[in-house]
Protein backbone atom coordinates (compact mmCIF):
# COMPACT_ATOMS: atom_id res chain seq x y z
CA UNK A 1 21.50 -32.81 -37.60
CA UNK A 2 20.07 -29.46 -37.89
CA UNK A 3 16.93 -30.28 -35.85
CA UNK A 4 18.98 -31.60 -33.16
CA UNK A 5 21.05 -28.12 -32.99
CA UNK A 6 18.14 -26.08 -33.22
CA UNK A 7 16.30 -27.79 -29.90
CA UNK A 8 20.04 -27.53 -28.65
CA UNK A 9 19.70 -23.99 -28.95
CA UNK A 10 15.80 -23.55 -27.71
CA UNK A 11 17.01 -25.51 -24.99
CA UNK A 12 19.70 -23.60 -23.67
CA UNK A 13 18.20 -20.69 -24.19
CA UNK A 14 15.33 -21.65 -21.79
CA UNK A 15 17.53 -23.32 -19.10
CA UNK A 16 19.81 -19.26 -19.37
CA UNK A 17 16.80 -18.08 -18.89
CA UNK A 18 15.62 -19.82 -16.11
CA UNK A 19 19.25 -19.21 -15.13
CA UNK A 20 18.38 -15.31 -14.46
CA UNK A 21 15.01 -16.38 -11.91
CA UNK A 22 15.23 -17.22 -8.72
CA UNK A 23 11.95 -19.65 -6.56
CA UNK A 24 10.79 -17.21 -4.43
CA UNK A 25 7.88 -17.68 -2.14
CA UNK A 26 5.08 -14.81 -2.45
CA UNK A 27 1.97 -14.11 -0.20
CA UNK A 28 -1.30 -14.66 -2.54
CA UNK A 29 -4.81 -14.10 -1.23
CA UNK A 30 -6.57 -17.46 -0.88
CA UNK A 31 -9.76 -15.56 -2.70
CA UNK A 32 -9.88 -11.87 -4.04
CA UNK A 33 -9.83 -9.30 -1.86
CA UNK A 34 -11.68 -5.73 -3.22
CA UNK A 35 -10.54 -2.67 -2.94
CA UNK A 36 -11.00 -0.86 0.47
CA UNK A 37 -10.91 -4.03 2.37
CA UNK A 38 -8.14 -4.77 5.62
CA UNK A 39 -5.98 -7.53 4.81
CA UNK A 40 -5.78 -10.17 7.45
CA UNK A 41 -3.54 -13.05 7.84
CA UNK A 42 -6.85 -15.09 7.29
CA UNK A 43 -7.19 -16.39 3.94
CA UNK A 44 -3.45 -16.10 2.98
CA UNK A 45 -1.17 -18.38 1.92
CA UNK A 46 2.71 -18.74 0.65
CA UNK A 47 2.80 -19.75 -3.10
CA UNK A 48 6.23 -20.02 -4.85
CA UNK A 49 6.97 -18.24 -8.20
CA UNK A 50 10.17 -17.81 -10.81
CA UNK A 51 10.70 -14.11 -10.42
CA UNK A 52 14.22 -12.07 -11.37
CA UNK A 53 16.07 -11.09 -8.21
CA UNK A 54 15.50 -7.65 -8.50
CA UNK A 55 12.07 -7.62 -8.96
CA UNK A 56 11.27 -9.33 -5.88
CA UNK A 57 11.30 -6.62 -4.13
CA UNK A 58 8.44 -5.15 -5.78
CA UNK A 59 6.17 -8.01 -3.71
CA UNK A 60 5.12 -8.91 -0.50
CA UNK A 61 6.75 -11.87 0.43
CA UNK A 62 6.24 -11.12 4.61
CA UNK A 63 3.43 -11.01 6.69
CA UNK A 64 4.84 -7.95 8.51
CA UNK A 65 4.87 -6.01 4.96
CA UNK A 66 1.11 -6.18 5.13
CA UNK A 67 -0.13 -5.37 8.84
CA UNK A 68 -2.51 -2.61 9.11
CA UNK A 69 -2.54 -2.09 5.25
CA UNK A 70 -5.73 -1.75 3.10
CA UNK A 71 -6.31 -3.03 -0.65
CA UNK A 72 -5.82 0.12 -3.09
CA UNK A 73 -7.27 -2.05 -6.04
CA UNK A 74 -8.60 -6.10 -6.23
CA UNK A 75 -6.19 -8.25 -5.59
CA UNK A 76 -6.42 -11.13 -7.08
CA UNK A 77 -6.60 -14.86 -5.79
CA UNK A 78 -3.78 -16.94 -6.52
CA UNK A 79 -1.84 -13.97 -7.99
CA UNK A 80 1.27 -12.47 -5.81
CA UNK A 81 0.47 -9.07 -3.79
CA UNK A 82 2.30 -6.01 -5.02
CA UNK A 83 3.41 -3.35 -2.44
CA UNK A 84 2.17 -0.72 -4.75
CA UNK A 85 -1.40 -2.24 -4.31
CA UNK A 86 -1.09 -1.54 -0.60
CA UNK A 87 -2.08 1.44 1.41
CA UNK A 88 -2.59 2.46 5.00
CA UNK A 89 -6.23 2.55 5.68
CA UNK A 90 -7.87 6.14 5.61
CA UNK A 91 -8.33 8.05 9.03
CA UNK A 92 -10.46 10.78 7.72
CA UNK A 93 -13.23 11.09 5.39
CA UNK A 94 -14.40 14.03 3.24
CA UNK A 95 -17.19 16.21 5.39
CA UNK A 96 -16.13 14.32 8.48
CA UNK A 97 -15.38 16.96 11.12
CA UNK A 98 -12.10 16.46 13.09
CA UNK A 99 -9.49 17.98 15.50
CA UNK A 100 -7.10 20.75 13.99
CA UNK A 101 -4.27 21.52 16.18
CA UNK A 102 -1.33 24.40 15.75
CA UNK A 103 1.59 23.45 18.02
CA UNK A 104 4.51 25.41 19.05
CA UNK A 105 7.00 25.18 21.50
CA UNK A 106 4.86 26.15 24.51
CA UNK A 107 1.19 27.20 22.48
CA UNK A 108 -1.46 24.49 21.66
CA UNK A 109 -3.73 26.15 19.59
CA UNK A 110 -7.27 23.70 18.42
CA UNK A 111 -10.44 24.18 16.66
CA UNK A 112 -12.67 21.78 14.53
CA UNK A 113 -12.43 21.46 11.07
CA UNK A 114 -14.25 19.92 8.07
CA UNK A 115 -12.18 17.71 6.07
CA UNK A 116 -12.26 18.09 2.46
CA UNK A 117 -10.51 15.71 1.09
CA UNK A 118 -9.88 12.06 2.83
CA UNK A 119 -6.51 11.19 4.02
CA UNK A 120 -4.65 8.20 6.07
CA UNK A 121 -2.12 9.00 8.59
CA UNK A 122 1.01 11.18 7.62
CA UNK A 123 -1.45 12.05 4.60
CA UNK A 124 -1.42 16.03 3.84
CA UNK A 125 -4.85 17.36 3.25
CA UNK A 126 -7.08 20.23 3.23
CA UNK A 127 -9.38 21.13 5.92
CA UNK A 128 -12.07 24.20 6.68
CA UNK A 129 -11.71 26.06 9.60
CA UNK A 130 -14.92 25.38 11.22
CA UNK A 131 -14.74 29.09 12.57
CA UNK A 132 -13.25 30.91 10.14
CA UNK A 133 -14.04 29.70 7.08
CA UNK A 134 -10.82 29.30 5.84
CA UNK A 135 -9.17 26.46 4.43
CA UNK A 136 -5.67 24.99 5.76
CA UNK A 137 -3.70 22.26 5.10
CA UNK A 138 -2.48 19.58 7.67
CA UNK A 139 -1.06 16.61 8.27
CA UNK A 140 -3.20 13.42 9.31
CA UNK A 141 -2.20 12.41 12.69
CA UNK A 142 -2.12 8.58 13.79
CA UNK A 143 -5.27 9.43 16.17
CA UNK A 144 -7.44 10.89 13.26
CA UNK A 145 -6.33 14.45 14.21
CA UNK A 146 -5.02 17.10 11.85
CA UNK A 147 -1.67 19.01 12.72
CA UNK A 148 -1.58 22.52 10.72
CA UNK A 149 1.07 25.24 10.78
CA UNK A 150 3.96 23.37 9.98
């Protein structure tokens, strides 16, 4: 009698458990995928895991979550892709020169720059004045460009 209470109560306790976790289907890479690389569609597929509610969010479960988005680390094959893995894919490099450009209301100011530090768009980094010498900080444009003078 007390064996068949005790898996009574290891089995509820599982089937609470399981209770709490929702089947969710996840995105997984078909084979890793290193940091620095583009993620396609092409060599994903939909897997389904238990995962709490709340932590699905946490996890790409949509292809649009993952368009234009780099690898930040390795992800692994066969293992769910977290957003925090993710990153937009760098613009600039360091010692690349680029674009800066001061904008007012009616005054477009540009010069060239060398960028110090690399960035991906909406990134803020620093740049050398080409001309001056100085060093400014900007904002990575979509086009590769720096803004300064916010």
């Amino acid at each position: 009698m007390k064996n068949l209470s005790l898996i009574s109560f290891l089995l509820s306790f599982f089937l609470l458990k399981a209770a709490y976790a929702d089947r969710i289907g996840f995105l997984v890479p078909d084979k890793s995928i290193y940091a620095g690389q583009r993620i396609s569609d092409i060599g994903l597929s939909e897997r389904h895991f238990f995962i709490k509610s709340d932590a699905v969010s946490l996890y790409v479960t949509d292809m649009k979550q993952i368009l234009h988005k780099v690898a930040k680390r390795t992800l692994t094959a066969g293992r769910p892709i977290s957003l925090s893995s993710l990153g937009d894919p760098v613009l600039v490099e360091r010692g690349q020169t680029t674009k800066l450009i001061f904008q007012t209301h009616n005054l477009q100011i540009t010069a060239l720059g060398v960028v110090l530090q690399s960035g991906s768009s909406g990134d803020v980094i620093r740049v050398r004045n080409s001309d001056s010498g100085r060093v400014v900080t900007g904002t990575v444009l979509q086009n590769g460009d720096v803004r300064v003078g916010f």
